[in-house]
Protein backbone atom coordinates (compact mmCIF):
# COMPACT_ATOMS: atom_id res chain seq x y z
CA UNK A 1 -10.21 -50.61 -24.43
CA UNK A 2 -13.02 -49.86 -21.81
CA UNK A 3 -10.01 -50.80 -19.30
CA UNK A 4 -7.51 -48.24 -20.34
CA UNK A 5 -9.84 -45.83 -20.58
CA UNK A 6 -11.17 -46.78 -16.86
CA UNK A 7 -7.96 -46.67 -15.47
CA UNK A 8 -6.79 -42.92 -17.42
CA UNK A 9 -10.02 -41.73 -15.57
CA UNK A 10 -9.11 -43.02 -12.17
CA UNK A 11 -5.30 -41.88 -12.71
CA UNK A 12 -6.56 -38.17 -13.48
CA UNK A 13 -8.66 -37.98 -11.04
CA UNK A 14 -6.42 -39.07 -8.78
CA UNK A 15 -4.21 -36.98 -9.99
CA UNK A 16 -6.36 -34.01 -10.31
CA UNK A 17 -7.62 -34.36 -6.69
CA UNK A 18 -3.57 -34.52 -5.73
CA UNK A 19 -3.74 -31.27 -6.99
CA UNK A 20 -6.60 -29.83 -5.41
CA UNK A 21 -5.22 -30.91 -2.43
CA UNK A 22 -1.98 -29.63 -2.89
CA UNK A 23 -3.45 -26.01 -3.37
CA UNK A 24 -6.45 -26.65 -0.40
CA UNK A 25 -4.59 -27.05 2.29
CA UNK A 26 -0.93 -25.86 1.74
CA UNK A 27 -0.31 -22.49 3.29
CA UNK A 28 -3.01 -19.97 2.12
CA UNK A 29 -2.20 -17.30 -0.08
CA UNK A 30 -2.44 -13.99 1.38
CA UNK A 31 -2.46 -10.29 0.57
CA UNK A 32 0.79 -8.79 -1.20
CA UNK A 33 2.68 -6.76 1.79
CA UNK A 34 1.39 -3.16 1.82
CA UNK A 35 -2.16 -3.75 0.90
CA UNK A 36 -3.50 -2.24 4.02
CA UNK A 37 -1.07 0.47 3.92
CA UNK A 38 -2.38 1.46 -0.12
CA UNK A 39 -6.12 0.84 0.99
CA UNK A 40 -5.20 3.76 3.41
CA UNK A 41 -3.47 6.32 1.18
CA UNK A 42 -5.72 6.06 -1.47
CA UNK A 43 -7.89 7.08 1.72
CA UNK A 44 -6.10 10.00 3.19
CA UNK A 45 -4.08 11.47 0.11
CA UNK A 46 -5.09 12.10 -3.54
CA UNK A 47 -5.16 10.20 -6.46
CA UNK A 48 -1.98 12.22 -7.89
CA UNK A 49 0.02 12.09 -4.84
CA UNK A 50 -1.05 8.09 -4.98
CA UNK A 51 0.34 7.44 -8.08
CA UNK A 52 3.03 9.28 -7.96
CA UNK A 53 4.62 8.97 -4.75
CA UNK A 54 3.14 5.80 -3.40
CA UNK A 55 3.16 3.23 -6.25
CA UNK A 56 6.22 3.85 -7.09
CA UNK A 57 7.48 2.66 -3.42
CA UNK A 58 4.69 -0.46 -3.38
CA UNK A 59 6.27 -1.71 -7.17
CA UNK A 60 9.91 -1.68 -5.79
CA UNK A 61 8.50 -3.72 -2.24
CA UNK A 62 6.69 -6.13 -4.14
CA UNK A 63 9.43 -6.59 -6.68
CA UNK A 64 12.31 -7.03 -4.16
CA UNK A 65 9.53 -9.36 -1.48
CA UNK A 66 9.14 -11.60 -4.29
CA UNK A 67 12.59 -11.92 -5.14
CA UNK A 68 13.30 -12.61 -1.95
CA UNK A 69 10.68 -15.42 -1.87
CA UNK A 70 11.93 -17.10 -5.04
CA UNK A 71 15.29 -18.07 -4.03
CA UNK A 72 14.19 -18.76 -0.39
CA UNK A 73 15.42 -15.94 1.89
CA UNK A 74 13.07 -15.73 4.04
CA UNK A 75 14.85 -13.60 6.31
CA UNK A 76 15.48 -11.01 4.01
CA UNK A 77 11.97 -10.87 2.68
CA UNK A 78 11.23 -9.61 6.23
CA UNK A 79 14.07 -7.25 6.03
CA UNK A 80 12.72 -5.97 2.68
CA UNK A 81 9.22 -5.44 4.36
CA UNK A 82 10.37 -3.50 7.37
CA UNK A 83 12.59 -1.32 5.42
CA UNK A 84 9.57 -0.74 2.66
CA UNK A 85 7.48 0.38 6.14
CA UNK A 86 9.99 2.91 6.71
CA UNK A 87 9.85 3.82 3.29
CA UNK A 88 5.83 4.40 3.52
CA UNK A 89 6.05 6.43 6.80
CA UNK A 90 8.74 8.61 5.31
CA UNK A 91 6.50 9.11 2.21
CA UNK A 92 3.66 10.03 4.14
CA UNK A 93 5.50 12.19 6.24
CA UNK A 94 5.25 10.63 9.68
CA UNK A 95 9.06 10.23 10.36
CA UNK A 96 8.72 14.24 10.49
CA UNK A 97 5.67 13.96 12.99
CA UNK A 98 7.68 11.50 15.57
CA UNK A 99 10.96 13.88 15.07
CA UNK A 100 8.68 16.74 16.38
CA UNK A 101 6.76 14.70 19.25
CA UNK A 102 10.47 13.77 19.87
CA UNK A 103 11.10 17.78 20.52
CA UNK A 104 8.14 18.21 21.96
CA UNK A 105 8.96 15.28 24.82
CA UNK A 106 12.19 16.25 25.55
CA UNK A 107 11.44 20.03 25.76
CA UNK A 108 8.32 19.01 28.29
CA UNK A 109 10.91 16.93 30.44
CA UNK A 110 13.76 19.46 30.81
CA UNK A 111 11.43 22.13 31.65
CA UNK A 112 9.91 19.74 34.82
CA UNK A 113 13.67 18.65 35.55
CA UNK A 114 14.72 22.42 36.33
């Protein structure tokens, strides 16, 4: 008896420390794709225009990523996160800001190309 029970302690611990291993030193887990880019809203823009406009697009990018993940496209998980980065800038209204340094550029140049 003092046997079996020896041996179902060495078997879960070796089993146990299979595990531990398994989670140790696989690939590290790391941040959900547009925690920086939340962290900074939450900054700049208020807690109502947060909620609102912002969650909204984060839930739908983490939904989608994480599909993506689960049946192994890893190719369209990066798709899904540089279209969700377009979303974000067109949410916060940079996509307007670049249209008008765009202006701004090309006005600058013709008027030194006369």
């Amino acid at each position: 008896m003092e046997a079996l029970a020896f041996v179902l302690i060495v078997l879960s611990g070796a089993a146990l420390g299979f595990c531990l291993h398994q989670v140790r030193f696989s690939q590290p887990i790391k941040k959900a794709p547009g925690y920086g880019l939340i962290r900074m809203v939450v900054f700049l823009y208020s807690t109502d225009d947060v909620e609102k406009t912002f969650k909204p697009i984060i839930s739908d990018w983490h939904r989608e990523y994480f599909e993506a993940l689960a049946t192994q496209r890893t190719w369209k998980s990066r798709w899904i996160n540089i279209h969700y980065c377009y979303r974000f800038a067109q949410a916060m209204g940079l996509c307007k800001a670049w249209k008008l340094v765009g202006i701004i550029v090309k006005t600058v140049t013709s008027a030194f190309s006369k």
